[in-house]
C-alpha atoms as a PDB file:
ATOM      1  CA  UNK A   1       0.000   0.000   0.000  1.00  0.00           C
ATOM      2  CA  UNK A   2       0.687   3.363  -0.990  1.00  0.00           C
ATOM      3  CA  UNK A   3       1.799   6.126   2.057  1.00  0.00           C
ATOM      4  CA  UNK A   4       1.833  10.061   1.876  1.00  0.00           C
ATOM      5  CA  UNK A   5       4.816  11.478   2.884  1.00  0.00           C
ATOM      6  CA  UNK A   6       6.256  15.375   3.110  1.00  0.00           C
ATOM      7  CA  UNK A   7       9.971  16.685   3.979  1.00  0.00           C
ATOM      8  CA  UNK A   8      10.810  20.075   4.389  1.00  0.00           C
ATOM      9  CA  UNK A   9      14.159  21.799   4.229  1.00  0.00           C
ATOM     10  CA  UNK A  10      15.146  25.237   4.556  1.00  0.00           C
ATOM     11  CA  UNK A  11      18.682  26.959   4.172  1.00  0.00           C
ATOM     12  CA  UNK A  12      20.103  30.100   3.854  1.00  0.00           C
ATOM     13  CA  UNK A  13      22.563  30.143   1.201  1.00  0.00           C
ATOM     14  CA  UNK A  14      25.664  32.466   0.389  1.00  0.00           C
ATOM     15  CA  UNK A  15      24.562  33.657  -3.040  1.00  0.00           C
ATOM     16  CA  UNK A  16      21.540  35.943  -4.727  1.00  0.00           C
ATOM     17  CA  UNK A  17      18.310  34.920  -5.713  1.00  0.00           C
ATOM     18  CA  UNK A  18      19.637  34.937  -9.234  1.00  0.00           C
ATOM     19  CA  UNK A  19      22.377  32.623  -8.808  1.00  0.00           C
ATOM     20  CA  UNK A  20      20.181  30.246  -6.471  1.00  0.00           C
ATOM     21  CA  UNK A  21      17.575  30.507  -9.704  1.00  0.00           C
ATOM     22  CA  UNK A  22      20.367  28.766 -11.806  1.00  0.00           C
ATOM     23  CA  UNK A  23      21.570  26.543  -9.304  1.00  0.00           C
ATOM     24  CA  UNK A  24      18.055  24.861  -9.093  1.00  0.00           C
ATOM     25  CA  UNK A  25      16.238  25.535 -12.740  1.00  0.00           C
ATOM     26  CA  UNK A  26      18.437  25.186 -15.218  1.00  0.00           C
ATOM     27  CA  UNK A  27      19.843  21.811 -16.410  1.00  0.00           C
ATOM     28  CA  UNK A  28      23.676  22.941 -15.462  1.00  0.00           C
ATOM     29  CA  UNK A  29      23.092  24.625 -12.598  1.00  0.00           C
ATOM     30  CA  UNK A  30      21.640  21.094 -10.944  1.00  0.00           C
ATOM     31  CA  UNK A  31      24.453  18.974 -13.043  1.00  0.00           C
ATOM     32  CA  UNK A  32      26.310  21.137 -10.348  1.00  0.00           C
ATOM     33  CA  UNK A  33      24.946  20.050  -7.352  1.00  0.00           C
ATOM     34  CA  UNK A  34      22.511  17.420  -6.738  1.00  0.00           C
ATOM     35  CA  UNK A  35      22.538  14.038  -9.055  1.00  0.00           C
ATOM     36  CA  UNK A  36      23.058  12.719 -12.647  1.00  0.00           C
ATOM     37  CA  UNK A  37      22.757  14.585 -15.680  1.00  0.00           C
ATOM     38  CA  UNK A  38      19.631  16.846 -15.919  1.00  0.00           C
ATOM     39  CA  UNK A  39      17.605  18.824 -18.368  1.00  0.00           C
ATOM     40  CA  UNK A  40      14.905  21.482 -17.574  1.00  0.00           C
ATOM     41  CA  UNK A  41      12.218  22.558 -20.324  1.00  0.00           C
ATOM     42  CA  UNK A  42      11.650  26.310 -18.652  1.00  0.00           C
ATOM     43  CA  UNK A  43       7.727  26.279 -18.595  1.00  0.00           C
ATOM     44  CA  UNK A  44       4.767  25.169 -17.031  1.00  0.00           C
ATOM     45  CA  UNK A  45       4.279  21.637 -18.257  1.00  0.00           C
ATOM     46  CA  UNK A  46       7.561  21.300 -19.860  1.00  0.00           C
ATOM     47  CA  UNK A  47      10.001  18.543 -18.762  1.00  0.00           C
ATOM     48  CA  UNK A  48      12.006  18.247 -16.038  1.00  0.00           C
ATOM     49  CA  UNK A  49      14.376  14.898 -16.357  1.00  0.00           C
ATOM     50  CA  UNK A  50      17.378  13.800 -14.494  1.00  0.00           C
ATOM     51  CA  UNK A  51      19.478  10.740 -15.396  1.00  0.00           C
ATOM     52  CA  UNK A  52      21.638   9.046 -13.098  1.00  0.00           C
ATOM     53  CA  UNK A  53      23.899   5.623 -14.722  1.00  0.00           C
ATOM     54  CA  UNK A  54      21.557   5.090 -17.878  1.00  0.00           C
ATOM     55  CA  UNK A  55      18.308   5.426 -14.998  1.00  0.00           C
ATOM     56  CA  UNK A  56      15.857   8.319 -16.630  1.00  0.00           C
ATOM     57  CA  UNK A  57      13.442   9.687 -14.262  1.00  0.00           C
ATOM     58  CA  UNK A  58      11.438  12.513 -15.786  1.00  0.00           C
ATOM     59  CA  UNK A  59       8.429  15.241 -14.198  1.00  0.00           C
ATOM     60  CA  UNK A  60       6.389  17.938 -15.403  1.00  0.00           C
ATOM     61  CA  UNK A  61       6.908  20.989 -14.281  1.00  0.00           C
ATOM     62  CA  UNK A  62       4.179  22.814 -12.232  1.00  0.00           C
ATOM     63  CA  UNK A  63       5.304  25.975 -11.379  1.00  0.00           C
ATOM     64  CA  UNK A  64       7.469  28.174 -13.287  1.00  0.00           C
ATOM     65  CA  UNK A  65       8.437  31.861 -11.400  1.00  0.00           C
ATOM     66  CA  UNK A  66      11.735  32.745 -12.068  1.00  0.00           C
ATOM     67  CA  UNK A  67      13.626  34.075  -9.385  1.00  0.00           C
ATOM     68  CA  UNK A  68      11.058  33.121  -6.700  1.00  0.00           C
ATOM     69  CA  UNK A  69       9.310  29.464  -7.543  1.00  0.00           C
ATOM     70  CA  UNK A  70       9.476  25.949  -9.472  1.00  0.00           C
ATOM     71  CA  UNK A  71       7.710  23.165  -8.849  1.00  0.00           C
ATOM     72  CA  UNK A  72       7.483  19.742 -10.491  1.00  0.00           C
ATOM     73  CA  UNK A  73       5.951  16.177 -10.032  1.00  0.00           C
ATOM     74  CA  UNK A  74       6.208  12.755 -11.649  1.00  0.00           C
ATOM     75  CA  UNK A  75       3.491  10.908 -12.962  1.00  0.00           C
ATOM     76  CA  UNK A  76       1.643   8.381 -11.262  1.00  0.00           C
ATOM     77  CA  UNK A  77       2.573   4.550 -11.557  1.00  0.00           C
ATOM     78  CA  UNK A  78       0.059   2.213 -11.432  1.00  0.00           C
ATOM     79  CA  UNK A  79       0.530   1.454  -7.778  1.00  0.00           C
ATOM     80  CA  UNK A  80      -0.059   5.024  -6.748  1.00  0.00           C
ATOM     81  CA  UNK A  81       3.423   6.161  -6.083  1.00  0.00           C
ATOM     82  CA  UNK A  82       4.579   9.571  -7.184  1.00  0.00           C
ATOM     83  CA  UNK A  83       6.872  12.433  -5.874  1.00  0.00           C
ATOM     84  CA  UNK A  84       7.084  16.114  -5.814  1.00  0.00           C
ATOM     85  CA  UNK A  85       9.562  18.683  -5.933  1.00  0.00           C
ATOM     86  CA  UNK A  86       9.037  22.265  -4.956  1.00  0.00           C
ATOM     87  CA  UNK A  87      11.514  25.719  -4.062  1.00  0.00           C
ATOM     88  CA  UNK A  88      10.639  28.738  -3.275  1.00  0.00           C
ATOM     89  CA  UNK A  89      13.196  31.655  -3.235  1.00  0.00           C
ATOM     90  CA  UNK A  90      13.118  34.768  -0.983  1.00  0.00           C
ATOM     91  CA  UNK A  91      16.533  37.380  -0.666  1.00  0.00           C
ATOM     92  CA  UNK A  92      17.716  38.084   2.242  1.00  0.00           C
ATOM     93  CA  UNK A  93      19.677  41.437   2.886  1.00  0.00           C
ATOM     94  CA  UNK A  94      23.583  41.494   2.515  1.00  0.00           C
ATOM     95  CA  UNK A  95      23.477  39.313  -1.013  1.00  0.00           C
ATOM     96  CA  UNK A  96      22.281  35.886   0.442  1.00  0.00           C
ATOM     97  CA  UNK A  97      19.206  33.591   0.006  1.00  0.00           C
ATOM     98  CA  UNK A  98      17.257  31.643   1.889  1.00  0.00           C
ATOM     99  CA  UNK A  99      16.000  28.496   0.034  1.00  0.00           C
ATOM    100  CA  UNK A 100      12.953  26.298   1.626  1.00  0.00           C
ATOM    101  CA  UNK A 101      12.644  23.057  -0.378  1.00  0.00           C
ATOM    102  CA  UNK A 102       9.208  20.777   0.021  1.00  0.00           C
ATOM    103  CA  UNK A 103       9.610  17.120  -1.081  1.00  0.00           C
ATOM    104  CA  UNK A 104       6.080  15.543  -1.345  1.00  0.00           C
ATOM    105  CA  UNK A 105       4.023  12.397  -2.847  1.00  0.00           C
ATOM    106  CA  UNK A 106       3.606   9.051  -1.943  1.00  0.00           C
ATOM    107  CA  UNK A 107       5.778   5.841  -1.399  1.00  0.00           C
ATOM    108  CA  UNK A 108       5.360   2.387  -1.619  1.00  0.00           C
ATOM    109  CA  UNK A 109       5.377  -0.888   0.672  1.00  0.00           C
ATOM    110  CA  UNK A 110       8.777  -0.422   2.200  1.00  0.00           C
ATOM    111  CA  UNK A 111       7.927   3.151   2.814  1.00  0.00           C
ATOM    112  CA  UNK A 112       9.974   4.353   5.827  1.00  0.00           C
ATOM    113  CA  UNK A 113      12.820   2.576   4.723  1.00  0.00           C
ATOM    114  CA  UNK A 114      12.155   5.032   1.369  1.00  0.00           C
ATOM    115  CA  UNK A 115      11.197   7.684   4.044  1.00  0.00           C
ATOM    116  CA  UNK A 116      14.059   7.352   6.151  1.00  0.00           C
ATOM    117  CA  UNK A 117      16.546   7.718   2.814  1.00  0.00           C
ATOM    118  CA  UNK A 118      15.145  10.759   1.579  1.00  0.00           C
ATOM    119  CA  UNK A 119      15.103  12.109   4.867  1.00  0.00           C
ATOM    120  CA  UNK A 120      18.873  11.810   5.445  1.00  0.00           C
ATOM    121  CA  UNK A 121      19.731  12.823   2.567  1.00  0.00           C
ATOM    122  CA  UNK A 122      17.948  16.511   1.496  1.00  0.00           C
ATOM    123  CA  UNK A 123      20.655  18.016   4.322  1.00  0.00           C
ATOM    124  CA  UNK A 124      23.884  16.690   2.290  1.00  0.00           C
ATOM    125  CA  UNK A 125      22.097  17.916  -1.035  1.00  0.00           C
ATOM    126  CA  UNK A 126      21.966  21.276   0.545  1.00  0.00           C
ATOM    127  CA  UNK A 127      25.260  20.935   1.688  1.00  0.00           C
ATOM    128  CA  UNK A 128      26.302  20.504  -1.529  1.00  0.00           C
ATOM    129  CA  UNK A 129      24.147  23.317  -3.160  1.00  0.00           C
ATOM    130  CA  UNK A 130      25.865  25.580  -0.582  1.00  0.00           C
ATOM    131  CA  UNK A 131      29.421  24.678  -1.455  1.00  0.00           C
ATOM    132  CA  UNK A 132      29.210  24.689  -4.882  1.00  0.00           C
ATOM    133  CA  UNK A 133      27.477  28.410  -4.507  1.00  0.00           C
ATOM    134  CA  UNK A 134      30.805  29.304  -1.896  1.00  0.00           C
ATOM    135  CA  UNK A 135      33.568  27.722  -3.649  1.00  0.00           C
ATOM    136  CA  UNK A 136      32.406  27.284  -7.462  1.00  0.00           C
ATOM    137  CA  UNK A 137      30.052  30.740  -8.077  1.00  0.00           C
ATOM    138  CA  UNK A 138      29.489  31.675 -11.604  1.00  0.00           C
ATOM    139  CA  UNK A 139      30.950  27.975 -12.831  1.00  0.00           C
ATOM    140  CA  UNK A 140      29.072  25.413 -14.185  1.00  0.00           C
ATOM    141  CA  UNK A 141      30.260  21.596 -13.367  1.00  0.00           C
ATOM    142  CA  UNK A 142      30.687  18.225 -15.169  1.00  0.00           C
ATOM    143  CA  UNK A 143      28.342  15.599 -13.418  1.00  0.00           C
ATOM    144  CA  UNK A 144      30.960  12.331 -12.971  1.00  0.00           C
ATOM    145  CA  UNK A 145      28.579   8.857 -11.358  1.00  0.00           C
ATOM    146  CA  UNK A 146      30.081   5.434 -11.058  1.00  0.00           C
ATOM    147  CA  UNK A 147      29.183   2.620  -9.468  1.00  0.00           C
ATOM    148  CA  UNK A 148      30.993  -0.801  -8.120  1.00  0.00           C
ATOM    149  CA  UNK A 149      28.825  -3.967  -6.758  1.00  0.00           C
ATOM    150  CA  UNK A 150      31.220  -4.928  -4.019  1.00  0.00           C
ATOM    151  CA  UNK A 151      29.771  -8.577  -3.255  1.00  0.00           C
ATOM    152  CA  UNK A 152      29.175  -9.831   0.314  1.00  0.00           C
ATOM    153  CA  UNK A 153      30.952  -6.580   1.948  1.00  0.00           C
ATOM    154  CA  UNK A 154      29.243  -5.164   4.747  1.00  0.00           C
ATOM    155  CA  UNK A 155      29.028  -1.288   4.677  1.00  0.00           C
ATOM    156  CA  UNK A 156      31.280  -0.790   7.169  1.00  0.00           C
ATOM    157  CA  UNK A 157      33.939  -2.807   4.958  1.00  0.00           C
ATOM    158  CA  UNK A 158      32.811  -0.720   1.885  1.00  0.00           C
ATOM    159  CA  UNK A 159      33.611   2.772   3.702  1.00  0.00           C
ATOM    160  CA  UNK A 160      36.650   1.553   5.265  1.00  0.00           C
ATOM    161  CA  UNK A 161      38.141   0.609   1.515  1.00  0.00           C
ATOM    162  CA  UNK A 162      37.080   3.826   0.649  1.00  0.00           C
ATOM    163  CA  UNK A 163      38.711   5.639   3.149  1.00  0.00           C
ATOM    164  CA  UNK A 164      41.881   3.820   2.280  1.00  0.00           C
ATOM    165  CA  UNK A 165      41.643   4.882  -1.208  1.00  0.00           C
ATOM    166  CA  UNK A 166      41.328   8.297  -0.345  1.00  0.00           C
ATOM    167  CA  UNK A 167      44.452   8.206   2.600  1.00  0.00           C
ATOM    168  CA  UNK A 168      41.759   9.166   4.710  1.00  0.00           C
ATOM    169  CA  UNK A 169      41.574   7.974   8.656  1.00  0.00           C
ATOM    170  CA  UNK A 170      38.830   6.072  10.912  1.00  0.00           C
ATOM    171  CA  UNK A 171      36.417   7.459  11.754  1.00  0.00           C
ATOM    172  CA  UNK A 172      36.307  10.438   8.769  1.00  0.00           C
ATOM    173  CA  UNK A 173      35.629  14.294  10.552  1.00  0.00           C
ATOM    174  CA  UNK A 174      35.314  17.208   8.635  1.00  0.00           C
ATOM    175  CA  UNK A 175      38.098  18.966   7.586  1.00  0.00           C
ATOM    176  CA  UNK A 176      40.716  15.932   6.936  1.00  0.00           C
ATOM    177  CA  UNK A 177      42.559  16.151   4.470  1.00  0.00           C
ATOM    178  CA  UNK A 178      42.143  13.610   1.708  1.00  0.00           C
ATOM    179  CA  UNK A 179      44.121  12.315  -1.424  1.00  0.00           C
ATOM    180  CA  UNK A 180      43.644  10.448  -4.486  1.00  0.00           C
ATOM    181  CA  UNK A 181      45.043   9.532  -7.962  1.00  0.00           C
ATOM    182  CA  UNK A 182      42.797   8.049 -10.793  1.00  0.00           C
ATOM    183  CA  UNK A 183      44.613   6.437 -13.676  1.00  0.00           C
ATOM    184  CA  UNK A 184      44.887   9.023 -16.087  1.00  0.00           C
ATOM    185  CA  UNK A 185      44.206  12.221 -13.845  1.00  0.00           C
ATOM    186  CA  UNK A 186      45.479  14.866 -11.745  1.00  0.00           C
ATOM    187  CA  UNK A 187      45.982  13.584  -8.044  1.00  0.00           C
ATOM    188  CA  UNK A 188      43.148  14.946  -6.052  1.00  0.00           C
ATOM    189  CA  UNK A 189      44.105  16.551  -2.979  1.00  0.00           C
ATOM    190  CA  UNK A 190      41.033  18.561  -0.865  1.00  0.00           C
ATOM    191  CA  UNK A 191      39.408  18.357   2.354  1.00  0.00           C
ATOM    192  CA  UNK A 192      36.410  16.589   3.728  1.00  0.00           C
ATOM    193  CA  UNK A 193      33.359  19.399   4.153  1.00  0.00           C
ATOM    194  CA  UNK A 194      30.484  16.310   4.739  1.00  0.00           C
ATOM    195  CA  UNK A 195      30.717  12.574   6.725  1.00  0.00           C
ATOM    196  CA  UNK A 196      27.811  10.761   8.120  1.00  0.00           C
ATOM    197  CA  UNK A 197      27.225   7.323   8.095  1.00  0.00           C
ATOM    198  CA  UNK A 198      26.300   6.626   4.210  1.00  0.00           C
ATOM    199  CA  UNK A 199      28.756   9.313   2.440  1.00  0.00           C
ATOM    200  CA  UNK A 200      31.523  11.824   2.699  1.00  0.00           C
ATOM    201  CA  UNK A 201      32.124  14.679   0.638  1.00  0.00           C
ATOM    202  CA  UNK A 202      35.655  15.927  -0.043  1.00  0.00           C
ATOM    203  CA  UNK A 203      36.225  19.419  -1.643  1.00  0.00           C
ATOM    204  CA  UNK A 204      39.133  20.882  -3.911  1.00  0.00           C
ATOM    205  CA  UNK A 205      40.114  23.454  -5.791  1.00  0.00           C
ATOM    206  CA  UNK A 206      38.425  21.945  -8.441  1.00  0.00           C
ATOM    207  CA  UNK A 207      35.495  19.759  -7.726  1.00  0.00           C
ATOM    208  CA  UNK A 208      33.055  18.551  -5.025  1.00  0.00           C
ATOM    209  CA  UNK A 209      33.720  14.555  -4.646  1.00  0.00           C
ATOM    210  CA  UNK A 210      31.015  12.598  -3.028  1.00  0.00           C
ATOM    211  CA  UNK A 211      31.294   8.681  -2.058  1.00  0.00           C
ATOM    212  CA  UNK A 212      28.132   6.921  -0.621  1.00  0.00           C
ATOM    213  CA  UNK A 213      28.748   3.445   0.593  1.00  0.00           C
ATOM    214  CA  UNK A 214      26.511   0.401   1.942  1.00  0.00           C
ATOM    215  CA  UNK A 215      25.876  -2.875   1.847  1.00  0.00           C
ATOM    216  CA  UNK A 216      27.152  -4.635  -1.361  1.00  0.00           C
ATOM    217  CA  UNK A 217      27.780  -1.191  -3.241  1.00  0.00           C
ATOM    218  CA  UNK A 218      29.548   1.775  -3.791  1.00  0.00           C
ATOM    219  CA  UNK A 219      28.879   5.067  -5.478  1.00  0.00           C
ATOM    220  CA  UNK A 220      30.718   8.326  -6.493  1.00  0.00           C
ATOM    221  CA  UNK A 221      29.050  11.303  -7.486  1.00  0.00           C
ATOM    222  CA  UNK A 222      31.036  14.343  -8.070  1.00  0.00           C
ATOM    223  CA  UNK A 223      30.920  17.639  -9.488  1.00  0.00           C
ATOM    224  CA  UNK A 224      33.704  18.682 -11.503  1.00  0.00           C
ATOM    225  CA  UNK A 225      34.914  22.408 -12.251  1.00  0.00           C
ATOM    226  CA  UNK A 226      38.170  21.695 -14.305  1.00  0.00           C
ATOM    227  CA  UNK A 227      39.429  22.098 -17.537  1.00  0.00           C
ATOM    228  CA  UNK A 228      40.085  18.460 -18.458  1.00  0.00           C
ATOM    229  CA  UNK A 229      36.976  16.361 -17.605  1.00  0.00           C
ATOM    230  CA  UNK A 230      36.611  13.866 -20.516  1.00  0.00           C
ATOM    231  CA  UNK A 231      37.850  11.080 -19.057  1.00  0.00           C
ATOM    232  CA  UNK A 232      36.825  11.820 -15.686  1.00  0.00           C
ATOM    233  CA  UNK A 233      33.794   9.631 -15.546  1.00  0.00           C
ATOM    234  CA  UNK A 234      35.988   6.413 -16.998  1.00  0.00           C
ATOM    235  CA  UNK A 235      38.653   6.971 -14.513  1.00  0.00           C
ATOM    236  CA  UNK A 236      36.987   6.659 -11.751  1.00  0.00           C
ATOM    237  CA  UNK A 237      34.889   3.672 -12.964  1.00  0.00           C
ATOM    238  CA  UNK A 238      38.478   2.527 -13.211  1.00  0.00           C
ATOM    239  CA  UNK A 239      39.561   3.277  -9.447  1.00  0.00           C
ATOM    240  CA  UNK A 240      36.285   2.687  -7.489  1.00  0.00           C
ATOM    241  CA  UNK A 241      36.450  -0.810  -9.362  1.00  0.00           C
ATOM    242  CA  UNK A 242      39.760  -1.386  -8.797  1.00  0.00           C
ATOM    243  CA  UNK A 243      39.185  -0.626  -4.888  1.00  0.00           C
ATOM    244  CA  UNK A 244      36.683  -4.321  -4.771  1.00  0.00           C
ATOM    245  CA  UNK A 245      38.890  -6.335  -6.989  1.00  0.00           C
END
């Protein structure tokens, strides 16, 4: 059976309501923050679509006030499930924003498990949103996903191979320092802004680097402001693959 469900988030963030418009309606402005690759048809009822590994999701959009409000939903699948998305912009004094975000619709059987997930993770989006608005304003950034199945590893084993990958110690805190070196790349050196128990975030002078962990699996999804980004998205297929083999 089907169950309503509502999160709201609110954040004040270091940029105009201009910037924050770009950061949240335009396809590269959410390439630059939140997941996958995304496109955004800017109009009532046009598309809004995001794809994350080959996975399209796609939404109509419901509201469309630039500079103040967008909203969108998904269809409804035959089971009754659906989800929507909704932002609303108001400037503060002294150049910033304050951003409240309202994440709405219904889930499924397993529905505080889904719950639960979203729940945890609108604050690290946010997070995200803010440093890319801090550290990366005016930029536009390269969406990089990859994915390795890691077999009967608990997540605890998952997170501690990525933490050796990245030179990083046990348990992570915010503000180590943290170092890696794809094949083929220049070695990433930055400094952990996010931990919790399912992901860290590590920051440089060129990129926001996420790496969610659990059970069985491992993901990276980062957000790359560099020059040479082409084989970004191979290379670290290459070293997140290599970490489980």
């Amino acid at each position: 059976m089907t169950h309503p469900f509502e999160i709201e988030q609110e954040m004040i963030l270091p940029a105009g309501p201009e910037q924050v418009w770009e950061a949240i309606a335009t396809g590269p402005g959410i390439d630059s923050w939140f997941m996958g690759r995304n496109e955004i048809e800017p109009r009532v009822g046009g598309a809004a679509a995001m794809d994350t590994g080959g996975n399209r999701q796609e939404a109509r959009i419901t509201a469309y006030e630039p500079g103040r409000r967008l909203a969108s939903r998904t269809a409804t699948d035959d089971d009754g499930r659906f989800m929507a998305f909704e932002y609303q912009i108001e400037g503060r004094d002294g150049g910033s924003t304050v951003l409240r975000v309202v994440h709405s619709g219904m889930l499924g059987d397993d529905w505080q498990d889904e719950y639960d997930a979203l729940r945890r993770g609108w604050p690290f989006h946010l997070h995200t949103l803010r440093e890319y608005l801090a550290h990366f304003p005016g930029r536009t950034g390269v969406p990089v996903f990859a994915l390795a199945l890691t077999g009967e590893r608990s997540a605890q084993e998952v997170r501690a191979a990525l933490l050796g990958g990245l030179s990083l110690p046990s348990p992570v805190v915010v503000g180590a320092g943290a170092s890696a070196g794809p094949a083929g790349l220049p070695p990433v050196d930055g400094e952990v802004t996010w931990a919790d128990d399912e992901r860290f975030e590590v920051r440089t002078a060129d990129g926001l680097y996420t790496f969610h962990h659990g059970r069985g699996v491992a993901l990276v999804f980062h957000h790359l402001f560099g020059r040479d980004t082409v084989r970004a998205e191979a290379a670290w297929q290459q070293w997140l693959t290599g970490l489980f083999t």
